[in-house]
N, C-alpha and C. Protein backbone atom coordinates (compact mmCIF):
# COMPACT_ATOMS: atom_id res chain seq x y z
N UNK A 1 25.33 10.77 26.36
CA UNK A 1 25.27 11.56 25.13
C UNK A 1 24.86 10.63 23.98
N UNK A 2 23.35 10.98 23.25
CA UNK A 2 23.17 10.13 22.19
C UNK A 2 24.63 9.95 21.38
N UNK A 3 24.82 9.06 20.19
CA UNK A 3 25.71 8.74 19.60
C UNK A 3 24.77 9.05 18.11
N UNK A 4 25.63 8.97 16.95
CA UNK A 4 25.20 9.14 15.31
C UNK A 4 23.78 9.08 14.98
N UNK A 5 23.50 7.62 15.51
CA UNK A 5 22.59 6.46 15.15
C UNK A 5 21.51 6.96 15.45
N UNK A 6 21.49 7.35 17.00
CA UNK A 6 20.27 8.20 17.68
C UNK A 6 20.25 9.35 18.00
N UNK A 7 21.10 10.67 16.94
CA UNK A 7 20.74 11.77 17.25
C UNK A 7 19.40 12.37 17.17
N UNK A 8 18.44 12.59 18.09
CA UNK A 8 17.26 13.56 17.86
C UNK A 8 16.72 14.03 16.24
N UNK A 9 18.30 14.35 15.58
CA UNK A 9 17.29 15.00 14.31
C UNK A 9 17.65 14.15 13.32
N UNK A 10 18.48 12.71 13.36
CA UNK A 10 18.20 11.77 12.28
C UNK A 10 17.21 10.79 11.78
N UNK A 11 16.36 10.28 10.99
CA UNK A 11 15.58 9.81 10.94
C UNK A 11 15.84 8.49 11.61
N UNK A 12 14.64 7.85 11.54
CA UNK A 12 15.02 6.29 12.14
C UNK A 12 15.40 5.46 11.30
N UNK A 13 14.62 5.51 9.98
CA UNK A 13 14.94 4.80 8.42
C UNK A 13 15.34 5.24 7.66
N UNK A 14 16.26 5.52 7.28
CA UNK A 14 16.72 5.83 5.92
C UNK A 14 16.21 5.55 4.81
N UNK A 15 16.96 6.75 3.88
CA UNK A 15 16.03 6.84 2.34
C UNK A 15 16.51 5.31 1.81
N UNK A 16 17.46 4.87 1.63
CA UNK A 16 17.79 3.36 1.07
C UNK A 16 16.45 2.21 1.24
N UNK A 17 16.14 2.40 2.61
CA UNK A 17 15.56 1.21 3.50
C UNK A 17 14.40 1.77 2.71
N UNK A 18 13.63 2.65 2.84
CA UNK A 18 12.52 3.18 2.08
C UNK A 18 12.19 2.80 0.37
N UNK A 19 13.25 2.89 -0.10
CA UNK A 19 13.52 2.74 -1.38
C UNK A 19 13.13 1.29 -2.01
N UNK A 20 14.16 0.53 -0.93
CA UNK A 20 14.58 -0.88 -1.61
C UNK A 20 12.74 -1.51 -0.76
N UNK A 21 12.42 -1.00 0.23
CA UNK A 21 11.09 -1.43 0.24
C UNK A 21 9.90 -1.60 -0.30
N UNK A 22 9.92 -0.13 -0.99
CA UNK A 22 8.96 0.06 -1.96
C UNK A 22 9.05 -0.89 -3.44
N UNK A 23 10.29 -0.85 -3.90
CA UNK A 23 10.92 -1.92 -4.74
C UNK A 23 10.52 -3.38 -4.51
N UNK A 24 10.62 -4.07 -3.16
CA UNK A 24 10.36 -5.32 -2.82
C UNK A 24 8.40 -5.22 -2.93
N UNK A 25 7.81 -4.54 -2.60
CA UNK A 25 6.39 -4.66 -2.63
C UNK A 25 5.70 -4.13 -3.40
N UNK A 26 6.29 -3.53 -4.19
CA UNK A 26 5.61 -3.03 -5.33
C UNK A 26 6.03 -4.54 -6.18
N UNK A 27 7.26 -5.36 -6.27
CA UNK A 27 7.73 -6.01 -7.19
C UNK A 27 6.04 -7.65 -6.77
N UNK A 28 6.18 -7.97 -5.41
CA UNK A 28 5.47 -8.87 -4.96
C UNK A 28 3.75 -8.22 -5.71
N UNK A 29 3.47 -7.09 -4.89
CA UNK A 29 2.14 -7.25 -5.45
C UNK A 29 2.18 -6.48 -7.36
N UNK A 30 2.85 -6.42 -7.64
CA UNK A 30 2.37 -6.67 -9.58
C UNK A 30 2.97 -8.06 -9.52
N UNK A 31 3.80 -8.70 -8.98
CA UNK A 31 3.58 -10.56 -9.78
C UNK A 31 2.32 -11.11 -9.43
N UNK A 32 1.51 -10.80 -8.33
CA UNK A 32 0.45 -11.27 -7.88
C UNK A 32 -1.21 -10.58 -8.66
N UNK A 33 -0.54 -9.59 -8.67
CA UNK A 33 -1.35 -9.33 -9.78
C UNK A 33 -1.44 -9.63 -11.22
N UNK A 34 -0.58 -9.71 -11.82
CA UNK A 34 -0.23 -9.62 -13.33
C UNK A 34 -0.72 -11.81 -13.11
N UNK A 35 -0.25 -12.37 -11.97
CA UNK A 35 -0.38 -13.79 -11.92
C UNK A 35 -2.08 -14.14 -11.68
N UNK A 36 -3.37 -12.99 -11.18
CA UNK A 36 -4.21 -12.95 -11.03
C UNK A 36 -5.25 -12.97 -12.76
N UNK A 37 -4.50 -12.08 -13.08
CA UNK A 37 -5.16 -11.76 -14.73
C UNK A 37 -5.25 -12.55 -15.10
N UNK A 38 -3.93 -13.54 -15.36
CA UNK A 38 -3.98 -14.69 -16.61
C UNK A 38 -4.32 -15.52 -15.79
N UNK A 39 -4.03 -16.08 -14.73
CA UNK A 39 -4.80 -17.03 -14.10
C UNK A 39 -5.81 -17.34 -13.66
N UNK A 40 -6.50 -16.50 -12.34
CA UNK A 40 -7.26 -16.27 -11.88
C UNK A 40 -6.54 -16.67 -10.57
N UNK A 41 -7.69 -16.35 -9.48
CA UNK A 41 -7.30 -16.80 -8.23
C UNK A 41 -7.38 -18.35 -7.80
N UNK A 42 -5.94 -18.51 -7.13
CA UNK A 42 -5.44 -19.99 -6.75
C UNK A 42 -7.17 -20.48 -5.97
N UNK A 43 -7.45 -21.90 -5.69
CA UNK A 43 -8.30 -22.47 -4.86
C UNK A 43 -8.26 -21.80 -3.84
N UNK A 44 -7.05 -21.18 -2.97
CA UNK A 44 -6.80 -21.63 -1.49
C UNK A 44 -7.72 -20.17 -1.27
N UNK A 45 -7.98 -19.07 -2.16
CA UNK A 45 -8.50 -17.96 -1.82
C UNK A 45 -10.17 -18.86 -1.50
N UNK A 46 -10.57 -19.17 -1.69
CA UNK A 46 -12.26 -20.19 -1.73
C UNK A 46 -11.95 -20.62 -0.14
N UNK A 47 -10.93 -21.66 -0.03
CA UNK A 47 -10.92 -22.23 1.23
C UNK A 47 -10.53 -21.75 2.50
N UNK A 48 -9.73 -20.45 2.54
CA UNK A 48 -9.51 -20.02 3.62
C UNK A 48 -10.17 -18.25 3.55
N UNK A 49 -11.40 -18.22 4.40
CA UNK A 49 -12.70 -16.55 4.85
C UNK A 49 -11.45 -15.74 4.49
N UNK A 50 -12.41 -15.10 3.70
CA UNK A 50 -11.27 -13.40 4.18
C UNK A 50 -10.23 -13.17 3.40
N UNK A 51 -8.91 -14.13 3.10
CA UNK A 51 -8.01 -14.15 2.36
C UNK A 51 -7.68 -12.75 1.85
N UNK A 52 -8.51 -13.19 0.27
CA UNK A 52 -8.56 -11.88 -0.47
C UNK A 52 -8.34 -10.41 0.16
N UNK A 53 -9.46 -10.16 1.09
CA UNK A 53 -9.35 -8.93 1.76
C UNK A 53 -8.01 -8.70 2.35
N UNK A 54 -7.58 -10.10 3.86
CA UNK A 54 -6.34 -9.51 3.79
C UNK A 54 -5.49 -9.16 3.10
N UNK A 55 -5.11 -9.71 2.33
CA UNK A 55 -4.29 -9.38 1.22
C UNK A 55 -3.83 -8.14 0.25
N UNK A 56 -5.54 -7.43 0.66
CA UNK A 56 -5.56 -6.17 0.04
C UNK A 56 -5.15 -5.37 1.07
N UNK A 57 -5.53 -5.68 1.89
CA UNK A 57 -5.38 -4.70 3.51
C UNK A 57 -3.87 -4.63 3.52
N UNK A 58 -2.93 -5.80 3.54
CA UNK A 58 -1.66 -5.66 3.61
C UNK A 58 -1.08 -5.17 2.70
N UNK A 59 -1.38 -5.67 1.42
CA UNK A 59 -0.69 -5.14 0.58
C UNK A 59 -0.22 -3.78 0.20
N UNK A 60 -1.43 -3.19 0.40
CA UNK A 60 -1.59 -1.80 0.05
C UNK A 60 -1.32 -1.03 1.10
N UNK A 61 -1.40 -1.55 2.49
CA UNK A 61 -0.62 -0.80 3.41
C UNK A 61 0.57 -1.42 2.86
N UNK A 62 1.42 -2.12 3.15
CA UNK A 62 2.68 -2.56 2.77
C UNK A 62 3.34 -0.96 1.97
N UNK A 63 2.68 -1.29 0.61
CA UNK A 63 3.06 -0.75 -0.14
C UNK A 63 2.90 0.98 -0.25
N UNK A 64 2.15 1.14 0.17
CA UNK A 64 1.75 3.05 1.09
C UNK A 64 2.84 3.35 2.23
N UNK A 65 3.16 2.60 2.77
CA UNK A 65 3.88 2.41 3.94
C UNK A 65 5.15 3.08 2.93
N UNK A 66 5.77 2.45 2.43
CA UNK A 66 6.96 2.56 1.88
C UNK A 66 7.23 3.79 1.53
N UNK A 67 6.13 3.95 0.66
CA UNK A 67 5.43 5.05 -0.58
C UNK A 67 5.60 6.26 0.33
N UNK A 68 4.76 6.44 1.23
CA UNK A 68 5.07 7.15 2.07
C UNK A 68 6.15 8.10 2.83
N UNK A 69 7.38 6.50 3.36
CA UNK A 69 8.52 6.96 3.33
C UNK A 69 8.64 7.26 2.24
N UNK A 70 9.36 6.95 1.12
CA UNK A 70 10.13 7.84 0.27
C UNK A 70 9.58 9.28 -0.20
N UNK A 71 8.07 9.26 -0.24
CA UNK A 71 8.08 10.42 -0.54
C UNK A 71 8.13 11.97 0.79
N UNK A 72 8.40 10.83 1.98
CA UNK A 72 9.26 12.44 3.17
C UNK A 72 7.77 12.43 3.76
N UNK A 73 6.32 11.52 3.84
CA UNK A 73 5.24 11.83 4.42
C UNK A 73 5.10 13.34 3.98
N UNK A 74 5.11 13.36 2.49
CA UNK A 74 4.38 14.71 1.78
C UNK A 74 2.95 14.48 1.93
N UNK A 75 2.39 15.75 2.21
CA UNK A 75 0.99 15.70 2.32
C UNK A 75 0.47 16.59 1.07
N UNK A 76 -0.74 16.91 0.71
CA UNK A 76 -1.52 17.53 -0.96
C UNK A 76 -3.10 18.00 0.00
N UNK A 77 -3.44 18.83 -0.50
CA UNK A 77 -4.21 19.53 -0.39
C UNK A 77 -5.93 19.16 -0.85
N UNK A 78 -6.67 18.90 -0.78
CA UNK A 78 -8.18 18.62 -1.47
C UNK A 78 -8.81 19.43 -0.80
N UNK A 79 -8.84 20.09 -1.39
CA UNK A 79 -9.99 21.37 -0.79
C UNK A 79 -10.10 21.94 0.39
N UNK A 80 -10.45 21.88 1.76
CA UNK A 80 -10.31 22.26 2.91
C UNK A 80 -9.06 21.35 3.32
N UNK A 81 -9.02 19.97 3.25
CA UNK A 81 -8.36 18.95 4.16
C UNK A 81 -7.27 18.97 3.45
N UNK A 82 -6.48 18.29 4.38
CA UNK A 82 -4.86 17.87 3.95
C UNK A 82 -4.88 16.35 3.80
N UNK A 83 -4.34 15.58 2.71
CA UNK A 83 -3.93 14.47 3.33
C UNK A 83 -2.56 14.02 2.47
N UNK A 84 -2.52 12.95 3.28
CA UNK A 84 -0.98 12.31 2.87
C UNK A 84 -1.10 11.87 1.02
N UNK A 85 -0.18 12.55 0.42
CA UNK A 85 0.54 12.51 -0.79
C UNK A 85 0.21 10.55 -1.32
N UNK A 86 0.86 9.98 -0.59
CA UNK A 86 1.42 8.64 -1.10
C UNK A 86 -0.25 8.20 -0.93
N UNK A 87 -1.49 8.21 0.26
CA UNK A 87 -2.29 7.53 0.18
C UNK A 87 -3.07 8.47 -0.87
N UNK A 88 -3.40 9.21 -1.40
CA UNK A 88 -3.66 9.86 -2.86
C UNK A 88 -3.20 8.75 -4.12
N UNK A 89 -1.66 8.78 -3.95
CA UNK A 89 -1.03 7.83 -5.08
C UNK A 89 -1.63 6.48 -5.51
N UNK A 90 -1.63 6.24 -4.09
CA UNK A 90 -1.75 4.43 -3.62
C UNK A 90 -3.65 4.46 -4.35
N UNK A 91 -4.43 5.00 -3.95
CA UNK A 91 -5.93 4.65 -3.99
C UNK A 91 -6.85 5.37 -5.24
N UNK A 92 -6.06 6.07 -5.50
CA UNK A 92 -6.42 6.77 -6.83
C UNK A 92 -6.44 5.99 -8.34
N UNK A 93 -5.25 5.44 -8.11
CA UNK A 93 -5.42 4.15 -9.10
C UNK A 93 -5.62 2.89 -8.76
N UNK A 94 -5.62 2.70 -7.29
CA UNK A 94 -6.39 1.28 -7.10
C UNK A 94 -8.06 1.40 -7.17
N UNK A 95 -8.29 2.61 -7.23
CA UNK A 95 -9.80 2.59 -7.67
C UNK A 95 -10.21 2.92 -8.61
N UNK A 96 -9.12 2.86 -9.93
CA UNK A 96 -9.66 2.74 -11.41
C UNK A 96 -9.59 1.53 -11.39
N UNK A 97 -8.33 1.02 -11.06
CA UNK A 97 -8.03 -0.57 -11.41
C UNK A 97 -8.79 -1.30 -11.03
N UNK A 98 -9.47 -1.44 -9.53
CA UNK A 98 -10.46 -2.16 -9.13
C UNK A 98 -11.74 -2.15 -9.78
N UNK A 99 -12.48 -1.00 -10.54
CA UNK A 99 -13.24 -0.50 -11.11
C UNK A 99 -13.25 -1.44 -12.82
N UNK A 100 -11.56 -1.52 -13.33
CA UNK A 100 -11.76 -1.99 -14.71
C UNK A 100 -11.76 -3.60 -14.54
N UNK A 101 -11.24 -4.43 -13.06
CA UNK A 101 -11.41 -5.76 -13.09
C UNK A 101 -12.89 -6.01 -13.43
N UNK A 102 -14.02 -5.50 -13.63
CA UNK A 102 -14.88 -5.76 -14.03
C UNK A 102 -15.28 -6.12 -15.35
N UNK A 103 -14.27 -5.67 -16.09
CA UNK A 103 -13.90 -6.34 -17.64
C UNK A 103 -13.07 -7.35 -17.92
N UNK A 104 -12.57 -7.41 -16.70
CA UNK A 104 -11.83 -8.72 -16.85
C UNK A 104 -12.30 -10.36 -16.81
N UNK A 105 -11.87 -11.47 -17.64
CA UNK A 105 -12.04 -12.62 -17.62
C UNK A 105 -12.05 -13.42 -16.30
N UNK A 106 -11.05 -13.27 -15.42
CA UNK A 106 -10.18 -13.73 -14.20
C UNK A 106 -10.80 -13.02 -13.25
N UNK A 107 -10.76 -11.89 -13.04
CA UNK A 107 -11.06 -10.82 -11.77
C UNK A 107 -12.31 -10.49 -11.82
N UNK A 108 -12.53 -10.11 -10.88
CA UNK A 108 -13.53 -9.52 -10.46
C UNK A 108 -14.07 -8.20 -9.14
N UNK A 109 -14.78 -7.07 -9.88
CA UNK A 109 -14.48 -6.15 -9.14
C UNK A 109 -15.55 -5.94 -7.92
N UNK A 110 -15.06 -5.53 -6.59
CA UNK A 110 -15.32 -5.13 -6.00
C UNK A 110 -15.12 -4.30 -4.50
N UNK A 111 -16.55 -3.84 -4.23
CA UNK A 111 -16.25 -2.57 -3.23
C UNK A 111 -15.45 -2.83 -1.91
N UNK A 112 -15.79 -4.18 -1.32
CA UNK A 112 -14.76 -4.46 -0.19
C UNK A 112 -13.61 -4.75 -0.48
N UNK A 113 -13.25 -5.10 -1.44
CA UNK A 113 -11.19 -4.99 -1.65
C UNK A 113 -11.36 -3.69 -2.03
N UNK A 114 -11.73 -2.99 -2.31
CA UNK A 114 -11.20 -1.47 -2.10
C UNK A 114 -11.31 -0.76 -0.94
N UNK A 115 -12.06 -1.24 -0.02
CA UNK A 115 -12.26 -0.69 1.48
C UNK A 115 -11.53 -1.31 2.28
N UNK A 116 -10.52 -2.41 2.12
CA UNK A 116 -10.04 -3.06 3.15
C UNK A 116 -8.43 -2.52 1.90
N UNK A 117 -8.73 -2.20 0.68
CA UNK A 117 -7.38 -1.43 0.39
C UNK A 117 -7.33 -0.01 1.35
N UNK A 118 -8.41 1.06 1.24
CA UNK A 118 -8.37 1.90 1.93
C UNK A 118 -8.13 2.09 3.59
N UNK A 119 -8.32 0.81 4.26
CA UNK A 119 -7.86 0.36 5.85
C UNK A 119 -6.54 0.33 5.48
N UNK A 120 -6.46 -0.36 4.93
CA UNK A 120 -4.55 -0.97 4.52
C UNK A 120 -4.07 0.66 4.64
N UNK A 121 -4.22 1.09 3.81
CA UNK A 121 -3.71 2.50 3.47
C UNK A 121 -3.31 3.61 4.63
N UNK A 122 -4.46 3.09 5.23
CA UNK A 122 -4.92 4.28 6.63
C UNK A 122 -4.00 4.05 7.85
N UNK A 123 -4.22 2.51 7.65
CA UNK A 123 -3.57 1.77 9.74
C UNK A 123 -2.16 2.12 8.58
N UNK A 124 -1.63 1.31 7.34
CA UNK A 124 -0.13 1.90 7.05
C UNK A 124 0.44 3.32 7.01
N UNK A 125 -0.32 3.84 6.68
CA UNK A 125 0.56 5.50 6.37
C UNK A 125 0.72 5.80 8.19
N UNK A 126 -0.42 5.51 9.19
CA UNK A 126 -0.49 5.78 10.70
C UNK A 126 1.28 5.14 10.83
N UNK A 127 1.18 3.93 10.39
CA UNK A 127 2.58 3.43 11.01
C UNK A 127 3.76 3.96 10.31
N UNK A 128 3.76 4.58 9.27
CA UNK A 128 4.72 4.96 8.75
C UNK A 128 5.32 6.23 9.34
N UNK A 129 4.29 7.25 10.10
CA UNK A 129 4.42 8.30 10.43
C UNK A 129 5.12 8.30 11.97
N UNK A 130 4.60 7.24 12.58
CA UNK A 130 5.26 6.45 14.32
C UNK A 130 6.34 6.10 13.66
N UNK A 131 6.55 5.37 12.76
CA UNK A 131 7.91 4.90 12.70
C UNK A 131 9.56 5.77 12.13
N UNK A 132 8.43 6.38 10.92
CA UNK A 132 9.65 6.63 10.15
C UNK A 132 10.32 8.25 10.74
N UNK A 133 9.69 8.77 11.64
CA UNK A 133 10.34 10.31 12.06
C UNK A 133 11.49 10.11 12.67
């Protein structure tokens, strides 16, 4: 006989775990950001391929992931299709924001950190949905 932990209709993660996640990666990527503006990017992004991108890829899954959970994998409507609520949230303003680093001193904008944000987004919300039911 399952026990509490693993009844059939409890989730696997709890709203807490969801919460304090979104909290931890939302907190990491705005210091990394807000540390991008005035600084610019450290050397080590130059010396080690790719970097950047991962970074976006994780992050933004990371942070969709979470997003996700807490918001219960709500989904919103665009016209014929359905899609998930949180990746709406997540890419809607990472593609103004990516759009205004182009005025920026430090940053600089472009289309592949927003496409490897939009992977991030995609492979995360997939795992959020395996995981978090």
């Amino acid at each position: 006989m399952p026990d509490a932990e693993t009844a059939p209709g409890k989730p696997r993660i709890g709203p807490t775990i969801w919460w304090l996640g979104l909290a931890a990666s939302g907190l990491v990527a705005a210091t990394l950001s807000l540390d991008a503006y005035v600084e610019g990017l450290p050397p080590v992004f130059e010396e080690i391929p790719h970097l950047d991108k991962t970074l976006h890829f994780a992050l933004a899954g990371v942070l969709t992931f979470f997003l996700d959970g807490v918001l219960r994998r709500r989904m919103i409507r665009l016209g014929p299709v359905s899609v998930p609520l949180a990746a709406v949230l997540f890419l809607v303003p990472a593609a103004i924001e990516e759009f205004l680093q182009r005025f920026s001193v430090n940053r600089s904008s472009s289309v592949g950190d927003f496409a490897a944000d939009a992977a991030g987004v995609a492979f995360f919300v997939w795992l959020s949905r395996r995981v978090g039911r």
